[in-house]
C-alpha atoms as a PDB file:
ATOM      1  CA  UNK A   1    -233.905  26.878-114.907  1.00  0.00           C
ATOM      2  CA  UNK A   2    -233.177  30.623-114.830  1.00  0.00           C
ATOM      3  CA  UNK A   3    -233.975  32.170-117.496  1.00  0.00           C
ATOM      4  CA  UNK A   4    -232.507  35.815-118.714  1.00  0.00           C
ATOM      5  CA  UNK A   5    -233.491  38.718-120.189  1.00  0.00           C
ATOM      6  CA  UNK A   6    -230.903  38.884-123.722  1.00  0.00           C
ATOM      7  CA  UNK A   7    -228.572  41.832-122.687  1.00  0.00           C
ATOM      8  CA  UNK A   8    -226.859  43.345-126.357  1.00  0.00           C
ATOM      9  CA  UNK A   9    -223.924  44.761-123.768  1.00  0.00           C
ATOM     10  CA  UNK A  10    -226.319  46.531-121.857  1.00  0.00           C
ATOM     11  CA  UNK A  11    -226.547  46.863-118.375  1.00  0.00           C
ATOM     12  CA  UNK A  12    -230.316  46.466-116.657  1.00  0.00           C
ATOM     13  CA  UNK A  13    -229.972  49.619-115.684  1.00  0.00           C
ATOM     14  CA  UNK A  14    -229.953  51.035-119.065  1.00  0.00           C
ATOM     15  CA  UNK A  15    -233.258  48.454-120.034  1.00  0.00           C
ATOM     16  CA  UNK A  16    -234.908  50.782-116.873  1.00  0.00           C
ATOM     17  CA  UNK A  17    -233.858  54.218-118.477  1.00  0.00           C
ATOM     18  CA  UNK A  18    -235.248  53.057-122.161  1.00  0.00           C
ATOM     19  CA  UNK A  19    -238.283  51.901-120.949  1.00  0.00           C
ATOM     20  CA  UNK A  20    -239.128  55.065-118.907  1.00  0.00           C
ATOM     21  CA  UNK A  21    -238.305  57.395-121.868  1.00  0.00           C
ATOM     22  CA  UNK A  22    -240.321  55.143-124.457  1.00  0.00           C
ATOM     23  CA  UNK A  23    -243.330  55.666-121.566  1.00  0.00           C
ATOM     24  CA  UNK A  24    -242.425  59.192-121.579  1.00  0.00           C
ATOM     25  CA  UNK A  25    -242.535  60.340-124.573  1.00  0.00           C
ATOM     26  CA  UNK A  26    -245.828  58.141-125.398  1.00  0.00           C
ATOM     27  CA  UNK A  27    -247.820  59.844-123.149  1.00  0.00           C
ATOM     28  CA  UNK A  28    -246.362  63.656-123.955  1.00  0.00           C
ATOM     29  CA  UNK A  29    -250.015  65.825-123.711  1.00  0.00           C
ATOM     30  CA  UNK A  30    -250.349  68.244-126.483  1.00  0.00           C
ATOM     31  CA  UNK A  31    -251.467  72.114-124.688  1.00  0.00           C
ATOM     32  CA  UNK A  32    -253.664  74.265-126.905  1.00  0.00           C
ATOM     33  CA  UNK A  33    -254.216  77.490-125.587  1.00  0.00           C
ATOM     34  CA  UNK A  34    -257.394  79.745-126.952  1.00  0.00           C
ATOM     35  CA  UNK A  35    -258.515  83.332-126.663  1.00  0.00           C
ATOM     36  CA  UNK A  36    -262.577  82.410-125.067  1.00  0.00           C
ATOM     37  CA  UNK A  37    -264.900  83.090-128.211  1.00  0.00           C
ATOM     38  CA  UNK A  38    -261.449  84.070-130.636  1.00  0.00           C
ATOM     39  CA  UNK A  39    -258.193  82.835-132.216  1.00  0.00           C
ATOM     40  CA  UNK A  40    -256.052  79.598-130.814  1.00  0.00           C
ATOM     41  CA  UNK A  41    -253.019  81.089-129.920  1.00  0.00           C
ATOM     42  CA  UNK A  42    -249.494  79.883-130.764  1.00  0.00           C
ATOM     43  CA  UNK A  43    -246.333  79.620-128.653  1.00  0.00           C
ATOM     44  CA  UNK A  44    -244.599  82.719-128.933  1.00  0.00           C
ATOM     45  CA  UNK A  45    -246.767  84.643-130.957  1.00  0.00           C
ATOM     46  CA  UNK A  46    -248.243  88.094-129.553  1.00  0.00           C
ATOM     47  CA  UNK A  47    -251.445  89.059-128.455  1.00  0.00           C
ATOM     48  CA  UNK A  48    -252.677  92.670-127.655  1.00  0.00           C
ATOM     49  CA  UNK A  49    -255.324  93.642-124.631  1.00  0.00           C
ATOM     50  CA  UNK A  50    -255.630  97.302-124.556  1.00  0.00           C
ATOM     51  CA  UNK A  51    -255.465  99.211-121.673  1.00  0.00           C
ATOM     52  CA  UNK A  52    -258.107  98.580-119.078  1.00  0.00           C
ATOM     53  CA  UNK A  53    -259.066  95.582-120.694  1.00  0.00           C
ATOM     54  CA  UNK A  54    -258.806  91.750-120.009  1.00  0.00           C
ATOM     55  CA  UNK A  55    -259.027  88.826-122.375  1.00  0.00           C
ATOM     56  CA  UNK A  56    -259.789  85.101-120.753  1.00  0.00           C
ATOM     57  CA  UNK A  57    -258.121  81.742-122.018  1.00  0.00           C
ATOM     58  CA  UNK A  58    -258.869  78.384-122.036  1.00  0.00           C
ATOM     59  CA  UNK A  59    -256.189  75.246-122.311  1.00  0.00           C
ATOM     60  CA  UNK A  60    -257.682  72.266-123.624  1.00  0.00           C
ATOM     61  CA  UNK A  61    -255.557  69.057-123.730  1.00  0.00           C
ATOM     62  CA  UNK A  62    -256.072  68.228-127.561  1.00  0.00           C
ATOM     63  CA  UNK A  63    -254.375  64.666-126.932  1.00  0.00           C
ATOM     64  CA  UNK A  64    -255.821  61.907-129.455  1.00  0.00           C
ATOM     65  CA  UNK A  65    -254.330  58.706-128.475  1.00  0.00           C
ATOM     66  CA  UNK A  66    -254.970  58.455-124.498  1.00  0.00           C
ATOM     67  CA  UNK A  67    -256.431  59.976-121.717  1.00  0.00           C
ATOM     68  CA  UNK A  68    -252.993  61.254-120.075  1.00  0.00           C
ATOM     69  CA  UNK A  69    -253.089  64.443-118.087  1.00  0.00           C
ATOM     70  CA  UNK A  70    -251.698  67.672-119.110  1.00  0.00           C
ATOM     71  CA  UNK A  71    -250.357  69.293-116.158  1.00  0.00           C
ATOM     72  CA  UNK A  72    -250.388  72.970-115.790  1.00  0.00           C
ATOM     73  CA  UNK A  73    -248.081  73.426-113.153  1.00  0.00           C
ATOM     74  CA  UNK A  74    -248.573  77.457-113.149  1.00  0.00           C
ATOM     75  CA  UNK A  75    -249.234  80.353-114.932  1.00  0.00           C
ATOM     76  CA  UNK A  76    -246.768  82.905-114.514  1.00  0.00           C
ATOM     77  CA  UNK A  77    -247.319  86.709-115.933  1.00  0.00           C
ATOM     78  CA  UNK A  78    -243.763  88.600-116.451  1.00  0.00           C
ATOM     79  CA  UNK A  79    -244.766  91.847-115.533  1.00  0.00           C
ATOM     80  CA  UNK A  80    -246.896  92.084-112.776  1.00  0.00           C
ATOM     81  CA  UNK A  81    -247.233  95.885-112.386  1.00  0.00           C
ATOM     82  CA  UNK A  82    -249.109  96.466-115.777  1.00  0.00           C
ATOM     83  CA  UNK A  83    -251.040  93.190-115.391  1.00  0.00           C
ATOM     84  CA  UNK A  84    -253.140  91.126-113.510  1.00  0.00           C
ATOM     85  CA  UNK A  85    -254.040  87.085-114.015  1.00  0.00           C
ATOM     86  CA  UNK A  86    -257.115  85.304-112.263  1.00  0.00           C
ATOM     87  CA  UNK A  87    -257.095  83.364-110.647  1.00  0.00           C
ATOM     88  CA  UNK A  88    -253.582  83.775-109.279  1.00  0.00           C
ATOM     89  CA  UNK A  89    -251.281  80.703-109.448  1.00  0.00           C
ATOM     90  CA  UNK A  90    -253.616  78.361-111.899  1.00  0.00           C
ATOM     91  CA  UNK A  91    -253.371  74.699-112.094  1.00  0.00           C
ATOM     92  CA  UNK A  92    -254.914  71.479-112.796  1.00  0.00           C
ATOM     93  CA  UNK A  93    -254.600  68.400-114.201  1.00  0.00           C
ATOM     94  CA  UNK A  94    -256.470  68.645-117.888  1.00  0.00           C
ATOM     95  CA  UNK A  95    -257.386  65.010-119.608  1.00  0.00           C
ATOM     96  CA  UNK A  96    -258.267  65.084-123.456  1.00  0.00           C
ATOM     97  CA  UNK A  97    -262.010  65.838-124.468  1.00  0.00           C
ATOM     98  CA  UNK A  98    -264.088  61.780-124.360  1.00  0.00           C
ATOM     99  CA  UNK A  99    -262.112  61.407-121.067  1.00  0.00           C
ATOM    100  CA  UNK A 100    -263.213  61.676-117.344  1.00  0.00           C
ATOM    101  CA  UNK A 101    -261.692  64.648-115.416  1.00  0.00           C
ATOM    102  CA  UNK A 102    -261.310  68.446-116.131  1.00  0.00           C
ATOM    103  CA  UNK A 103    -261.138  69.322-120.143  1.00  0.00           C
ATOM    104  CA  UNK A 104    -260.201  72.800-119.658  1.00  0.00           C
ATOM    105  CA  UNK A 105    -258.674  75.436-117.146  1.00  0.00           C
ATOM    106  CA  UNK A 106    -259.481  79.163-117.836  1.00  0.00           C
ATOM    107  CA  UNK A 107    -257.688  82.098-117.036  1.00  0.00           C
ATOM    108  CA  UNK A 108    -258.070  85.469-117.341  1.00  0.00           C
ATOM    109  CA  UNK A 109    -255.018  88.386-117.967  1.00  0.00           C
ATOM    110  CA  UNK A 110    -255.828  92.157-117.455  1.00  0.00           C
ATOM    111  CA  UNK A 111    -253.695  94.965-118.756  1.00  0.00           C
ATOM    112  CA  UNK A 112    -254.239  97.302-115.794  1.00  0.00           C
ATOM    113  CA  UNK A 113    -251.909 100.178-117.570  1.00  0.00           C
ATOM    114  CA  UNK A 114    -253.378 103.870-117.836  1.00  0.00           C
ATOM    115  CA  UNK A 115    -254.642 104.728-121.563  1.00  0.00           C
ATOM    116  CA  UNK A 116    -252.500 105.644-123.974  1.00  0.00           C
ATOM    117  CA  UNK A 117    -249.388 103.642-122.344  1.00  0.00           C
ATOM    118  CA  UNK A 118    -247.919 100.587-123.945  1.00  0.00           C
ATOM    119  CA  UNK A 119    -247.945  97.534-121.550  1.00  0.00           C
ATOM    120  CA  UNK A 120    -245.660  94.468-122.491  1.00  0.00           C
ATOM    121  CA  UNK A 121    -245.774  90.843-120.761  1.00  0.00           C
ATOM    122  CA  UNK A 122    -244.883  87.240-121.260  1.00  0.00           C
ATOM    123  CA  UNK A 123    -247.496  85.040-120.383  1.00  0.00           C
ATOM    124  CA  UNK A 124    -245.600  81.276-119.372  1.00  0.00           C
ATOM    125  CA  UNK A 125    -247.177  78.440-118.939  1.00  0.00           C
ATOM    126  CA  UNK A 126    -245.566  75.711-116.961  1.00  0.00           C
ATOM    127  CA  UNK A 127    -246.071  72.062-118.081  1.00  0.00           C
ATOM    128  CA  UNK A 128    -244.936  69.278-115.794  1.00  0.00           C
ATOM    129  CA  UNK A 129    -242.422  67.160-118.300  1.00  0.00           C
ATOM    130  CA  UNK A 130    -242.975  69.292-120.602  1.00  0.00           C
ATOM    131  CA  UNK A 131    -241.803  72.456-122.197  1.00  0.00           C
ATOM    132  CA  UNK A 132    -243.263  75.337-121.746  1.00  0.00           C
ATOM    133  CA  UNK A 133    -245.773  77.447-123.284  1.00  0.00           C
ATOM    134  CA  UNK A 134    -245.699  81.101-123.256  1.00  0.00           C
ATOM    135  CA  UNK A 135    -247.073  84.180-125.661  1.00  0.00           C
ATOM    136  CA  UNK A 136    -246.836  88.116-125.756  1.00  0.00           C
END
């Protein structure tokens, strides 16, 4: 006897397409992004390395409920005349701390600007399914 799944008016098709955005979004990563020995920094929010200077950051996958990877695509500075990042082109696949795998890439951003001259650049970084993540 063939038996068959109940369909409400809806085409298999559609079953497909609900079950891969219920998988989705249950495995969405969560990205926290830290200053190395300082502040966690938020999307958006502005951070200031004087001239000459660098600051390096860590992204930690801070993921409770599995051991999904957060993928950092790449780390993209804006303005690439004033700055520096190292390494160039970062990425990695970053599981949740009590996982196996990486728990953390680090980066580093210089402001190679003379003294005395204000520097300004957007920092993205690019999540696969995800949105991304980018400070000042």
């Amino acid at each position: 006897m063939k038996r068959n799944l109940p369909s409400f008016g809806i085409k298999p098709a559609l079953y497909l397409i609900l079950f891969l955005l219920i998988n989705f979004v249950g495995n969405a990563q969560i990205i926290q992004v830290e200053i190395v020995g300082g502040a966690v920094v938020t999307q958006g929010s502005t951070i200031t390395i004087n001239a000459g200077n660098s600051l390096d950051f860590r992204i930690t996958n801070i993921e409770t409920g599995n051991c999904g990877n957060l993928r950092i695509q790449d780390i993209d500075i804006t303005n690439t005349t004033d700055f520096d990042i190292s390494p160039n082109n970062p990425r990695d696949r970053i599981k949740p701390a009590g996982c196996r795998g990486d728990h953390d890439l680090y980066f580093e951003v210089e402001n190679l600007s003379p003294t005395c001259t204000t520097a300004i650049t957007e920092v993205v970084i690019e999540i696969r399914n995800q949105p991304d993540f980018s400070f000042f």
